[in-house]
N, C-alpha and C. Protein backbone atom coordinates (compact mmCIF):
# COMPACT_ATOMS: atom_id res chain seq x y z
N UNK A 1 -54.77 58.74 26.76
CA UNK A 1 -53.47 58.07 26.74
C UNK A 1 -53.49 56.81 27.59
N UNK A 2 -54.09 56.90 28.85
CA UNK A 2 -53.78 55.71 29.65
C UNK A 2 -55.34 54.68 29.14
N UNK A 3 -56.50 54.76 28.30
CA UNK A 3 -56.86 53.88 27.95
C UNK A 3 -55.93 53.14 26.18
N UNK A 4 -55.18 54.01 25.98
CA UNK A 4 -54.91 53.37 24.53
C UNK A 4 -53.41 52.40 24.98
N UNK A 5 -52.54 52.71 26.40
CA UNK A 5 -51.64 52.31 26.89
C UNK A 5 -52.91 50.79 27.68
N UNK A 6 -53.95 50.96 28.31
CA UNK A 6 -54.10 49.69 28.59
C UNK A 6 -54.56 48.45 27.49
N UNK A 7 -54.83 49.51 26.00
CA UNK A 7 -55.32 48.37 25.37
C UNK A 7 -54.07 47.60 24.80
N UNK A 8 -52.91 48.19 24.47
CA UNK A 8 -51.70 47.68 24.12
C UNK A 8 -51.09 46.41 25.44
N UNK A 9 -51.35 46.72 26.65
CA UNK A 9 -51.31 45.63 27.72
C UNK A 9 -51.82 44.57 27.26
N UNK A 10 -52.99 44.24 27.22
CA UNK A 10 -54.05 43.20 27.20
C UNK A 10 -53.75 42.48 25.59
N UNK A 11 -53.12 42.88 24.73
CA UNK A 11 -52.84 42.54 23.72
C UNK A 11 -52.61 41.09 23.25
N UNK A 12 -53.92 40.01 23.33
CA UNK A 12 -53.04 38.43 23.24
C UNK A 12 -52.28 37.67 24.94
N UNK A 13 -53.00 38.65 25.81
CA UNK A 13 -52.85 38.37 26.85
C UNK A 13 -51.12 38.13 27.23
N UNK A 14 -50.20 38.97 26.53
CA UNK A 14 -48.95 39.10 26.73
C UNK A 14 -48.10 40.53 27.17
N UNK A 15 -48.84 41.68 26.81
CA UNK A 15 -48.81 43.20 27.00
C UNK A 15 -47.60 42.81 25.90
N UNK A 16 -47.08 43.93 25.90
CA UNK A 16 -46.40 44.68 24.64
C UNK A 16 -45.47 43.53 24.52
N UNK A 17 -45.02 42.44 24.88
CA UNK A 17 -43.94 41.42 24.14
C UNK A 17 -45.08 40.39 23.05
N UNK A 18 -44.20 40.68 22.20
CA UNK A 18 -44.74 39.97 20.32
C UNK A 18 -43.87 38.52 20.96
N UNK A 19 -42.14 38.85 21.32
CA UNK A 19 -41.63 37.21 21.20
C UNK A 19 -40.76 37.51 21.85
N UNK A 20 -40.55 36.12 22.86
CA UNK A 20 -39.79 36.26 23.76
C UNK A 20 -38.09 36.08 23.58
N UNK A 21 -37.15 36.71 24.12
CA UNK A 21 -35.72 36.48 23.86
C UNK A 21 -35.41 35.41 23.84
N UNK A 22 -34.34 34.57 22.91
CA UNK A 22 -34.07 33.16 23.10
C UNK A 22 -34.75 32.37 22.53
N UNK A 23 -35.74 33.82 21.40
CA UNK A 23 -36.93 31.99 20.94
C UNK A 23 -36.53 32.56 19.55
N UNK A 24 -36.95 31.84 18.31
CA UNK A 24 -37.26 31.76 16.82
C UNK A 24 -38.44 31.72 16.63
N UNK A 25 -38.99 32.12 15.77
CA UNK A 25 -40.54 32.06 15.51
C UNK A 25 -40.22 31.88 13.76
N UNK A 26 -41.16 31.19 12.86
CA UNK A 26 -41.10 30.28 12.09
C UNK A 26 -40.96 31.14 10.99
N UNK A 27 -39.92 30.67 10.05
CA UNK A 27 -39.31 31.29 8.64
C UNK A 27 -39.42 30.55 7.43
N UNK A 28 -40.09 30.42 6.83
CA UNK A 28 -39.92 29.84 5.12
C UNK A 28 -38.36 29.64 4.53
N UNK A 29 -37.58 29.57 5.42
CA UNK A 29 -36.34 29.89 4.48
C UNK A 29 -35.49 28.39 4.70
N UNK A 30 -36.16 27.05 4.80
CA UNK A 30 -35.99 25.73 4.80
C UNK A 30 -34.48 25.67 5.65
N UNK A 31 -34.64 26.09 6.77
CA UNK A 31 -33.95 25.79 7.87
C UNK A 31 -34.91 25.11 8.74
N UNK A 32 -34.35 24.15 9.95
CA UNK A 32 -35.04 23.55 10.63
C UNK A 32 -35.12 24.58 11.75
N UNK A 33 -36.12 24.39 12.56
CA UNK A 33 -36.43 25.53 13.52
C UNK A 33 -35.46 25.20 14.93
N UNK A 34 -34.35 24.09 14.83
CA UNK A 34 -33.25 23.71 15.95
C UNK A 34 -32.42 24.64 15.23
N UNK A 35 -32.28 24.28 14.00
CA UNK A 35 -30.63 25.07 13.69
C UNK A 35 -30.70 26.58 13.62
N UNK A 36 -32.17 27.07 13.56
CA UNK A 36 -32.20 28.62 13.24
C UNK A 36 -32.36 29.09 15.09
N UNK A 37 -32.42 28.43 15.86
CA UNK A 37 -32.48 28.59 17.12
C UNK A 37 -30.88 28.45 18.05
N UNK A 38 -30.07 27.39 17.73
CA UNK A 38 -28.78 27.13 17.27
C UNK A 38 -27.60 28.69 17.12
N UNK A 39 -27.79 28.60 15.24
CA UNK A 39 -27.79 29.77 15.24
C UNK A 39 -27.58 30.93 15.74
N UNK A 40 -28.83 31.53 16.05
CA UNK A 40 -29.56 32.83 16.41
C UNK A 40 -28.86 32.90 17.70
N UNK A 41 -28.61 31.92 18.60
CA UNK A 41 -27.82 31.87 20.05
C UNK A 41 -26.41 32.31 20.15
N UNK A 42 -25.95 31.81 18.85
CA UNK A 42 -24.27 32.16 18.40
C UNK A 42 -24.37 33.16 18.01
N UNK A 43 -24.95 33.82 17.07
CA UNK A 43 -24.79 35.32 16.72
C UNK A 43 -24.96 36.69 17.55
N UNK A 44 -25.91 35.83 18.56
CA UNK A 44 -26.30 36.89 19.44
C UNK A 44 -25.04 37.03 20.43
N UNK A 45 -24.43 36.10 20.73
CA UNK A 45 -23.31 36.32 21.67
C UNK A 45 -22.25 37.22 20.75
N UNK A 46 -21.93 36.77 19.47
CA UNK A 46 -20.89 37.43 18.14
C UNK A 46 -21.57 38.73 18.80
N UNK A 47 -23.24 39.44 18.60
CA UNK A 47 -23.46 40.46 18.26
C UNK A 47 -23.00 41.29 19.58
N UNK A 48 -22.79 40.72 20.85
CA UNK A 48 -22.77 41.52 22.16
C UNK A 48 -21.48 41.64 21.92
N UNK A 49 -20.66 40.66 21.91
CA UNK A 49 -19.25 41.09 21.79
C UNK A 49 -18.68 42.06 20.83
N UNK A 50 -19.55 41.87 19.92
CA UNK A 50 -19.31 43.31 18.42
C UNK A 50 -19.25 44.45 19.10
N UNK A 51 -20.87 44.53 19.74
CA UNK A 51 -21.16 45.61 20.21
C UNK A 51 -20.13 46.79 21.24
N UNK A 52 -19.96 45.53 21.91
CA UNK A 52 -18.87 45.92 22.84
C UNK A 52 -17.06 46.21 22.50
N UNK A 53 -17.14 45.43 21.84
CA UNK A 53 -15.50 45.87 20.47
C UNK A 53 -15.99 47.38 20.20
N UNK A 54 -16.89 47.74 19.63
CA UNK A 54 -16.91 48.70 18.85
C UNK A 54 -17.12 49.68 20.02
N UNK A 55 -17.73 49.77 20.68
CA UNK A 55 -17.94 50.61 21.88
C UNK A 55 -16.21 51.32 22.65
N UNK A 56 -15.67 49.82 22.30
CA UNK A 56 -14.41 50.18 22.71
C UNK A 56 -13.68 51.09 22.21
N UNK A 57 -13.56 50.95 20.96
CA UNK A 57 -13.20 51.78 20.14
C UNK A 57 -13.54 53.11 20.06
N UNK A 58 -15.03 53.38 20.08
CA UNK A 58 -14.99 54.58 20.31
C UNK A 58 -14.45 55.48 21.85
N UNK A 59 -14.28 54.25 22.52
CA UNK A 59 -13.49 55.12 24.30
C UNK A 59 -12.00 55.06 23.73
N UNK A 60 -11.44 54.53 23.40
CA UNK A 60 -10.31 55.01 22.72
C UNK A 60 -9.61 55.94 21.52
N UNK A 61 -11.12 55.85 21.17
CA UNK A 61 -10.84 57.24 19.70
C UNK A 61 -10.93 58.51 20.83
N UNK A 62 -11.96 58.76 21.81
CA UNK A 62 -11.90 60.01 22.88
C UNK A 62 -10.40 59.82 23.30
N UNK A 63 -10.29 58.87 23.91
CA UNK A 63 -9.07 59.10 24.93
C UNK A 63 -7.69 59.01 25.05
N UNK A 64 -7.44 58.05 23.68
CA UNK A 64 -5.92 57.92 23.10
C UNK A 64 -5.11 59.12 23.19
N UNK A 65 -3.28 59.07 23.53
CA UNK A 65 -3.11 60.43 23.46
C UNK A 65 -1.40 60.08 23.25
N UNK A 66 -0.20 61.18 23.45
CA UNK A 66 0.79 60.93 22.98
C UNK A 66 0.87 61.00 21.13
N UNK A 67 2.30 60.84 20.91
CA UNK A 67 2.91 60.79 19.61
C UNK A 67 1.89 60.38 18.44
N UNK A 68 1.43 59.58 18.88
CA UNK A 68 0.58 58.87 17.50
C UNK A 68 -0.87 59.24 17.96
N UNK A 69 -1.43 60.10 18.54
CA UNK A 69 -2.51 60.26 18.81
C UNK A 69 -3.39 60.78 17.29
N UNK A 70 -2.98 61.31 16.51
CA UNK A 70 -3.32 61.64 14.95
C UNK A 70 -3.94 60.51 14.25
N UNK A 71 -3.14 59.74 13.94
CA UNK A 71 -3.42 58.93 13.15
C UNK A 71 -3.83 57.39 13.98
N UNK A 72 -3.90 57.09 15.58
CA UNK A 72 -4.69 56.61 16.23
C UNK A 72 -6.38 57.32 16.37
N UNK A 73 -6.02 58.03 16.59
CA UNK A 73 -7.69 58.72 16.29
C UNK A 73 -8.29 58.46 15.59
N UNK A 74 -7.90 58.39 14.37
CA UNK A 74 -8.38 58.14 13.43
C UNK A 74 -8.53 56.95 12.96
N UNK A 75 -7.66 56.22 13.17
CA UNK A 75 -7.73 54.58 12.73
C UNK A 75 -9.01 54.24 13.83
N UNK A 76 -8.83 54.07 15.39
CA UNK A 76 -9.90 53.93 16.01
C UNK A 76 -11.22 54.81 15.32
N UNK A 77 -11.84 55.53 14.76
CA UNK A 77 -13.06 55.82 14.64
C UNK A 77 -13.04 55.03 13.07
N UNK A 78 -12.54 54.89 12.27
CA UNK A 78 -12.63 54.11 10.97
C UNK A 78 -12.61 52.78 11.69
N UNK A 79 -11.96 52.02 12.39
CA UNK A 79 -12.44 50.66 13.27
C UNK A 79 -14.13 50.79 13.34
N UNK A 80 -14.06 51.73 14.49
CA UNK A 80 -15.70 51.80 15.06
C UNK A 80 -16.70 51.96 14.37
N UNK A 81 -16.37 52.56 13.15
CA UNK A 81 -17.64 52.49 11.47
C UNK A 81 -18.23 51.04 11.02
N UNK A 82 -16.87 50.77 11.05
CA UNK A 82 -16.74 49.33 10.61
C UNK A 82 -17.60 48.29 11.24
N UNK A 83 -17.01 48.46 12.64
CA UNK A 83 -17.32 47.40 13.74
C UNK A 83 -19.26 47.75 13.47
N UNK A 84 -19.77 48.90 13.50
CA UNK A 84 -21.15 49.10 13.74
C UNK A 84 -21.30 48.80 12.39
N UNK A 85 -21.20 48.66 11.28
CA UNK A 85 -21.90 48.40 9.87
C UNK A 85 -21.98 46.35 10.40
N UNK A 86 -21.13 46.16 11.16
CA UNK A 86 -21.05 44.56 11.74
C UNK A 86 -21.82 44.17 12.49
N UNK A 87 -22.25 45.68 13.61
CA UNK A 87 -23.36 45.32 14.63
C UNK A 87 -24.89 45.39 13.75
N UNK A 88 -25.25 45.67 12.75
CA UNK A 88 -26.48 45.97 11.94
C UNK A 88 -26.62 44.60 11.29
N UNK A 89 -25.43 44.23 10.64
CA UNK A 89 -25.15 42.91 9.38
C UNK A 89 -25.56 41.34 10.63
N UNK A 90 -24.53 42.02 11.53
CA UNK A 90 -25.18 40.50 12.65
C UNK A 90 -26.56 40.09 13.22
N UNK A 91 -27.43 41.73 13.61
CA UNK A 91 -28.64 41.89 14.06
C UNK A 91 -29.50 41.10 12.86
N UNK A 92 -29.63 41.51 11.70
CA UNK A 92 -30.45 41.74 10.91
C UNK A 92 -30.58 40.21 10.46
N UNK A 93 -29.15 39.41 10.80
CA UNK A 93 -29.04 37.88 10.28
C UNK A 93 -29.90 37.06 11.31
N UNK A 94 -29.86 37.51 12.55
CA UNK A 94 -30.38 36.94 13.87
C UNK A 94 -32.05 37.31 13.74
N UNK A 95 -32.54 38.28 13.10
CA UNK A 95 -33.97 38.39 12.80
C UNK A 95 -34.60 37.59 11.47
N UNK A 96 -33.50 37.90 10.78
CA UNK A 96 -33.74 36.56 9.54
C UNK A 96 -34.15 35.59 10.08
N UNK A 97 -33.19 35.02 11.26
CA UNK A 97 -33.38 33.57 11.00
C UNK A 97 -34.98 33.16 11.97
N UNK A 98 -35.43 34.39 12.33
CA UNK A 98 -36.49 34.39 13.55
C UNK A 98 -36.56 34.86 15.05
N UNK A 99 -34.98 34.95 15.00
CA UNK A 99 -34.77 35.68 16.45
C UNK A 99 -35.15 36.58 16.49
N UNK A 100 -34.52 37.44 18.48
CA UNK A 100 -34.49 38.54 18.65
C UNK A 100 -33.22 39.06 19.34
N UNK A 101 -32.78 40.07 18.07
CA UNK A 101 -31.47 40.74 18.76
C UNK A 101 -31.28 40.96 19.53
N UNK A 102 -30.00 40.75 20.65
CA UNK A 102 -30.27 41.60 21.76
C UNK A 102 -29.81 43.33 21.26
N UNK A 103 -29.71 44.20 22.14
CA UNK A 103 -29.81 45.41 21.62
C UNK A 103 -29.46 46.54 22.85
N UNK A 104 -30.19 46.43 24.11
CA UNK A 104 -29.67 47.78 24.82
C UNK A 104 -28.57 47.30 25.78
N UNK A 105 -28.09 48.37 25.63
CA UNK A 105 -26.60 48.42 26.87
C UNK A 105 -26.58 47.70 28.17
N UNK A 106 -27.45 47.42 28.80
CA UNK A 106 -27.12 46.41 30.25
C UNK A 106 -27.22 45.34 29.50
N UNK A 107 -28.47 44.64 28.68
CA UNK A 107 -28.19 43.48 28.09
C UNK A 107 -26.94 42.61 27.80
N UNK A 108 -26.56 43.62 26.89
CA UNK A 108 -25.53 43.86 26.07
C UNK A 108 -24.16 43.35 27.33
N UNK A 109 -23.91 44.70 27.93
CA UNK A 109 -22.75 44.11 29.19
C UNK A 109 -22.92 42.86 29.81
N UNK A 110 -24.52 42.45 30.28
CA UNK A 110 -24.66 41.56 31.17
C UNK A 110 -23.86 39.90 30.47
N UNK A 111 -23.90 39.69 29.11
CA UNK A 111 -24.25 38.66 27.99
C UNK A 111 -22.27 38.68 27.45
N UNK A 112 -21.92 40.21 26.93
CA UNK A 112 -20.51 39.63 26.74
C UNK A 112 -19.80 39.46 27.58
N UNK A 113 -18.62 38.86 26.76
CA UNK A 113 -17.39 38.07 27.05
C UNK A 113 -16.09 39.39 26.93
N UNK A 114 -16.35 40.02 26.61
CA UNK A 114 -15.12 41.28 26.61
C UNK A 114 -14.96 42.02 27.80
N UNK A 115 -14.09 41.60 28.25
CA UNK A 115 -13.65 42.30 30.10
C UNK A 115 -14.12 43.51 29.75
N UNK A 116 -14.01 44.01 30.69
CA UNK A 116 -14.39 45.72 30.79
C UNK A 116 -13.75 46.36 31.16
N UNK A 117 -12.95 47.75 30.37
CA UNK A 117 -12.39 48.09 30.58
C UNK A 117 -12.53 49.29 32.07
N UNK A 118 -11.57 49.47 32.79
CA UNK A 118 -12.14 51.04 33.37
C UNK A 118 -12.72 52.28 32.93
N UNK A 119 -13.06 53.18 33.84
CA UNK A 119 -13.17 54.05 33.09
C UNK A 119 -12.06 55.63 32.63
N UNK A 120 -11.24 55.11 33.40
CA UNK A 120 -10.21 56.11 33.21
C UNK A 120 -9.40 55.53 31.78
N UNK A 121 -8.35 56.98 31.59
CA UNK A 121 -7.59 57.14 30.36
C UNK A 121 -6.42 56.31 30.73
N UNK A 122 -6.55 55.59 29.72
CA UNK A 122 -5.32 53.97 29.74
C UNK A 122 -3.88 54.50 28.66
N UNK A 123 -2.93 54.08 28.97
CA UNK A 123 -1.77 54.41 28.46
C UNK A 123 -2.08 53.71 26.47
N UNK A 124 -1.74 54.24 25.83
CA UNK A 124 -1.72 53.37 24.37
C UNK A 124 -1.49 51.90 23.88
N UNK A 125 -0.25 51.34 24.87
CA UNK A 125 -0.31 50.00 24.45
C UNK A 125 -1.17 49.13 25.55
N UNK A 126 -1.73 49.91 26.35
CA UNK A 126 -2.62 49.15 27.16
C UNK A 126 -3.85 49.21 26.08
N UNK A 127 -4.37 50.20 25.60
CA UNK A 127 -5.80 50.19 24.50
C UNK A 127 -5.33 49.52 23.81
N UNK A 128 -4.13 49.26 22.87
CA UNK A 128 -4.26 48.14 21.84
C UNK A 128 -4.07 46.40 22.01
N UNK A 129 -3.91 46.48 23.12
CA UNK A 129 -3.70 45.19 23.55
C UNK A 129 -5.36 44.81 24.03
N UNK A 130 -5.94 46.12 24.41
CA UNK A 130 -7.36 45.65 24.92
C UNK A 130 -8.20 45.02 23.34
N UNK A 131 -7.82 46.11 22.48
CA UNK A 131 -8.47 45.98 21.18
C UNK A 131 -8.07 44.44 20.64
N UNK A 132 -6.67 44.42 20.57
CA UNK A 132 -6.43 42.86 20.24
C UNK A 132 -7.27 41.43 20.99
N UNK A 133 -7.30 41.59 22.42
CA UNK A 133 -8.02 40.51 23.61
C UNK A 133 -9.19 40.67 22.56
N UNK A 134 -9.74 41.44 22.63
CA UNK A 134 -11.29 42.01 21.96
C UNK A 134 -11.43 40.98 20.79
N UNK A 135 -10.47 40.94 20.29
CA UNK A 135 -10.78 40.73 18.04
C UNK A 135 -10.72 39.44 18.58
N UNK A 136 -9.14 38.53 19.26
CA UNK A 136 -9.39 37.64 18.89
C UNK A 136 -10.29 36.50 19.60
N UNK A 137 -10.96 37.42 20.65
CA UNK A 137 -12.23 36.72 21.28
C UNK A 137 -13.12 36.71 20.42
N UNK A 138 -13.58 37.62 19.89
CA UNK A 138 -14.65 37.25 19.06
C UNK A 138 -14.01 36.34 17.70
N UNK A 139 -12.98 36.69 17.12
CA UNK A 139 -12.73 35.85 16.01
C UNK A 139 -12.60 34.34 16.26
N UNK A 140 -12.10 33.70 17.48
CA UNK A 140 -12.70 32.62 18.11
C UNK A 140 -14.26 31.71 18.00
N UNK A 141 -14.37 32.31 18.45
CA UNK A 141 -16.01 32.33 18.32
C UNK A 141 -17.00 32.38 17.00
N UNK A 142 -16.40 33.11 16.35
CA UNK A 142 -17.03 33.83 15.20
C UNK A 142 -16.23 32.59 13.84
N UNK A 143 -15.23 31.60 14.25
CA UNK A 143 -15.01 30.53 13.41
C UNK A 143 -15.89 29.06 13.97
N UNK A 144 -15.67 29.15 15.50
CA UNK A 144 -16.58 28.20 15.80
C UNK A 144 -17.82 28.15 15.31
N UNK A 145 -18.63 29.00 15.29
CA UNK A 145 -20.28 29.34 15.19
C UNK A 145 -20.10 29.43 13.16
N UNK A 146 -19.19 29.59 12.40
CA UNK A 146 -19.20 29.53 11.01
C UNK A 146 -18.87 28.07 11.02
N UNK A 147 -18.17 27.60 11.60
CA UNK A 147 -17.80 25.49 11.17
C UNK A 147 -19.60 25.33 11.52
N UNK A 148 -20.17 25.42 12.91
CA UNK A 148 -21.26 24.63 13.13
C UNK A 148 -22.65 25.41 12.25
N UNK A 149 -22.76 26.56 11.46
CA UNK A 149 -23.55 26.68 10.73
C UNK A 149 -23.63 25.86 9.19
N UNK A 150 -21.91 25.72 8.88
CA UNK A 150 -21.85 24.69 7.30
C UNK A 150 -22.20 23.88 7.44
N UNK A 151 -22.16 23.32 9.08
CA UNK A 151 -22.42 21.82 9.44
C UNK A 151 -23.96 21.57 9.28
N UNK A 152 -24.41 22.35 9.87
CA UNK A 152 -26.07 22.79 9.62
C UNK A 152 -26.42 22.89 8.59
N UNK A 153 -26.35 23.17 7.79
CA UNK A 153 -26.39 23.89 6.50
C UNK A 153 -26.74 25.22 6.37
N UNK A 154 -27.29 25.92 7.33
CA UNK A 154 -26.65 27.16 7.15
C UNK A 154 -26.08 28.22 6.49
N UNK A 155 -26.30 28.19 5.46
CA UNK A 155 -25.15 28.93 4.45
C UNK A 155 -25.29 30.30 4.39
N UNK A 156 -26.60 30.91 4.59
CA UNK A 156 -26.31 32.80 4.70
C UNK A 156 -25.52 32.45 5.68
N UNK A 157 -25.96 32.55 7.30
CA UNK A 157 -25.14 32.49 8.78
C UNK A 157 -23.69 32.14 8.51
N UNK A 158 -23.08 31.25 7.76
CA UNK A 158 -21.87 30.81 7.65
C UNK A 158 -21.22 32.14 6.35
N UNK A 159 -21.86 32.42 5.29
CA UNK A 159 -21.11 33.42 4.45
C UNK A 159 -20.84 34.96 5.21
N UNK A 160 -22.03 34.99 6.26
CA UNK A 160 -21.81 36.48 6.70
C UNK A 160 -21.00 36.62 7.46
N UNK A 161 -20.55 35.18 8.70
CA UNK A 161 -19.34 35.35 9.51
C UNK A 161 -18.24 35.25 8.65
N UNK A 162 -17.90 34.53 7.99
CA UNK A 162 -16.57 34.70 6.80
C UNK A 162 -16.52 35.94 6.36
N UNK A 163 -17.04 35.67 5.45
CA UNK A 163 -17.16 37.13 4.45
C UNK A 163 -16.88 38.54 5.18
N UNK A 164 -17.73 38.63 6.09
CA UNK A 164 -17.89 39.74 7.25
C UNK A 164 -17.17 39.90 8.60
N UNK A 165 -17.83 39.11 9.28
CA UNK A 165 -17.16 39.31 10.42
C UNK A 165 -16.08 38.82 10.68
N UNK A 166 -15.64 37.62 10.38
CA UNK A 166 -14.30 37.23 10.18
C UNK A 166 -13.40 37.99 9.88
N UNK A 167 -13.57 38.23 8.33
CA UNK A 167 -12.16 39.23 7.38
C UNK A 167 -11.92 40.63 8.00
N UNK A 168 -13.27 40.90 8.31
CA UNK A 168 -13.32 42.58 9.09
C UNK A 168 -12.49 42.62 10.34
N UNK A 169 -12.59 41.15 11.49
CA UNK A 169 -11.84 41.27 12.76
C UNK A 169 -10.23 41.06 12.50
N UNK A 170 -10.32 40.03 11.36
CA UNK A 170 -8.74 39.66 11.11
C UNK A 170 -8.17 40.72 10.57
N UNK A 171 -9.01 41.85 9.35
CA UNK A 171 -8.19 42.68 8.73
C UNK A 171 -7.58 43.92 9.87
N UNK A 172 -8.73 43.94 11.24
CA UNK A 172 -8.49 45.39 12.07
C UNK A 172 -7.26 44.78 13.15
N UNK A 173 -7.15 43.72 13.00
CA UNK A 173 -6.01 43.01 14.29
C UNK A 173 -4.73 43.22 13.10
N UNK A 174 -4.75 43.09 12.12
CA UNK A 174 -3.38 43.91 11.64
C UNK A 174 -2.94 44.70 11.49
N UNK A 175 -4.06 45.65 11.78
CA UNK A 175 -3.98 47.05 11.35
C UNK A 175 -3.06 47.84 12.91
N UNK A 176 -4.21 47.08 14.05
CA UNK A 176 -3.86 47.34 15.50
C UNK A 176 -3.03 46.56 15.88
N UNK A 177 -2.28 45.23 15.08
CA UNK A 177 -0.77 44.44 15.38
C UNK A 177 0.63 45.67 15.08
N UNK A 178 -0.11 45.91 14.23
CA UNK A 178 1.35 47.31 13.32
C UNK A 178 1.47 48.14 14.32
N UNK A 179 0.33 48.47 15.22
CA UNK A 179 1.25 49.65 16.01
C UNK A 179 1.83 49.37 17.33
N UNK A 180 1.90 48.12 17.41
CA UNK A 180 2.38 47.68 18.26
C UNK A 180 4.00 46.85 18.19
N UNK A 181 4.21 47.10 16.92
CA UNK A 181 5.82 46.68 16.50
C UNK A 181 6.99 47.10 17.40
N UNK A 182 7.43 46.51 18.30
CA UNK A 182 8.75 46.64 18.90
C UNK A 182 8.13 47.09 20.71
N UNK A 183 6.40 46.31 20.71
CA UNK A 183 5.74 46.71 22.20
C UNK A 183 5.89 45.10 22.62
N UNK A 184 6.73 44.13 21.24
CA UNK A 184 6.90 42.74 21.97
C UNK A 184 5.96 41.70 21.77
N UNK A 185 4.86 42.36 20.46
CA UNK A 185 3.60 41.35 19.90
C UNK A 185 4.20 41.18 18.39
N UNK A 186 3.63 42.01 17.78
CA UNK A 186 4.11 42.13 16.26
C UNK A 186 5.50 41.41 15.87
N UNK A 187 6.61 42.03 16.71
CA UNK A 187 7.91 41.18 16.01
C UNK A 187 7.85 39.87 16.76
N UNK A 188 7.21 39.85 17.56
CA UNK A 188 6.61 37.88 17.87
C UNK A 188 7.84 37.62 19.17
N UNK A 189 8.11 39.15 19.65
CA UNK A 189 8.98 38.92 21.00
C UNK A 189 7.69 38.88 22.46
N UNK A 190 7.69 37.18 22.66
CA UNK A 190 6.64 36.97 23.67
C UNK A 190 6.69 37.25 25.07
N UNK A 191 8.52 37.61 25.48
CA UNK A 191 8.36 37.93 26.52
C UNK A 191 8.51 39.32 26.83
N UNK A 192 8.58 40.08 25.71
CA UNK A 192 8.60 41.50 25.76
C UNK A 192 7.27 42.26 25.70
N UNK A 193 6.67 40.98 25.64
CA UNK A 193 4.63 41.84 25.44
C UNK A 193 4.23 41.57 26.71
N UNK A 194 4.72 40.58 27.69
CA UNK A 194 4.46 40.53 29.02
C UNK A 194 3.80 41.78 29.70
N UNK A 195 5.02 43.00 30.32
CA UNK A 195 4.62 43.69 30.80
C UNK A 195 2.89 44.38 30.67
N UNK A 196 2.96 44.78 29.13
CA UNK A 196 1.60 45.20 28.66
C UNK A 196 0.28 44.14 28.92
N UNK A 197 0.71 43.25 28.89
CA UNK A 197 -0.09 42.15 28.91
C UNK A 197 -0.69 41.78 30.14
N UNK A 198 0.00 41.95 31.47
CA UNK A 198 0.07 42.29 32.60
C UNK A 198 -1.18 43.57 33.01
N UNK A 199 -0.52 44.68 32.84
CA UNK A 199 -1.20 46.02 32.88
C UNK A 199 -3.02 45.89 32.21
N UNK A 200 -2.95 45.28 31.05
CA UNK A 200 -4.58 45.27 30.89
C UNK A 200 -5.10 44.36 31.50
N UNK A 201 -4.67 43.29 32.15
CA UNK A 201 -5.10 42.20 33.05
C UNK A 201 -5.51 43.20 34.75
N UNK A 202 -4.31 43.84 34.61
CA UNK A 202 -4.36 45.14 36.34
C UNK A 202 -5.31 46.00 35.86
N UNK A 203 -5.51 46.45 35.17
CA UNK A 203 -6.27 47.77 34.88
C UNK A 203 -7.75 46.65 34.90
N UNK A 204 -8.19 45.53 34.32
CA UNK A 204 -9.69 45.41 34.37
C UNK A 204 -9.96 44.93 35.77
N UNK A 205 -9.46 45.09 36.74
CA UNK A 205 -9.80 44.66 37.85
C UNK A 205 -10.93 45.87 38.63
């Protein structure tokens, strides 16, 4: 074992890394090797923040509770299906283009942009307000990085954030706007969403 572990070391004089994070390595697919590098930088941030949306979701499918806990349960784990068929579709675009996904959990935390929640059980309109911060951070982002891929030319990278990640974040922020009708978001009363708005700002501290 420990001679077949040192021959994998010595490998090209790099030990077990093929390619380093942050790089592209060369694709036939008549992109220039700036824009697939470009790119691959934007998705990877989309993909941490996915990651972390969806993660969310599943701490709120455990921990949600009260009146609507039924059919919150459930909407959160049909979110979190979703969100991960998004974390695969984003990875797999970022290896297309030559990258390397990022992928394990400190990475992952160290890289997004999605506060963090605690770890204790949060009242309901505090989780959906977290879920909302969540979508429309990444949906932010996830239009910026689709304008500068058309611009590129780009066109898988630009159809999969539309098509995908886009419609998927916009369709779950209505889904998670609805249950928040009369919490002072949904009927578009701005100073009645304050309080809540407040509370997930106190709680990520």
């Amino acid at each position: 074992m420990k001679q077949e572990q040192s021959k994998i070391t010595t490998i090209n004089g790099l030990g077990t890394i093929i390619q380093k994070y942050g790089t592209v390595i060369s694709r036939p697919i008549s992109l220039d090797h700036k824009v697939r590098l470009a790119n691959a930088e934007s998705l990877n941030q989309i993909l941490a923040d996915t990651m972390t949306l969806r993660d969310l979701y599943k701490k709120h499918h455990w921990q949600v509770s009260g009146p609507t806990f039924y059919q919150l349960h459930l909407l959160f784990d049909k979110h979190f299906g979703e969100q991960a068929e998004l974390v695969d579709a984003i990875a797999e675009r970022i290896q297309t283009l030559g990258g390397v996904a990022i992928a394990m959990a400190g990475d992952v935390a160290e890289t997004t942009l999605v506060a963090r929640p605690p770890r204790c059980r949060e009242d309901v309109t505090v989780q959906l307000f977290r879920l909302l911060q969540a979508h429309e951070l990444i949906i932010d982002e996830t239009r910026n990085a689709a304008h500068a891929a058309a611009a590129n030319g780009d066109d898988g990278t630009n159809d999969l954030l539309v098509s995908n990640v886009l419609r998927v974040n916009e369709f779950e922020v209505w889904w998670i706007s609805e249950q928040l009708t009369g919490a002072g978001l949904a009927d578009g009363n701005i100073e009645a969403s304050k309080p809540a708005a407040k509370a997930v700002a106190t709680h990520s501290r």
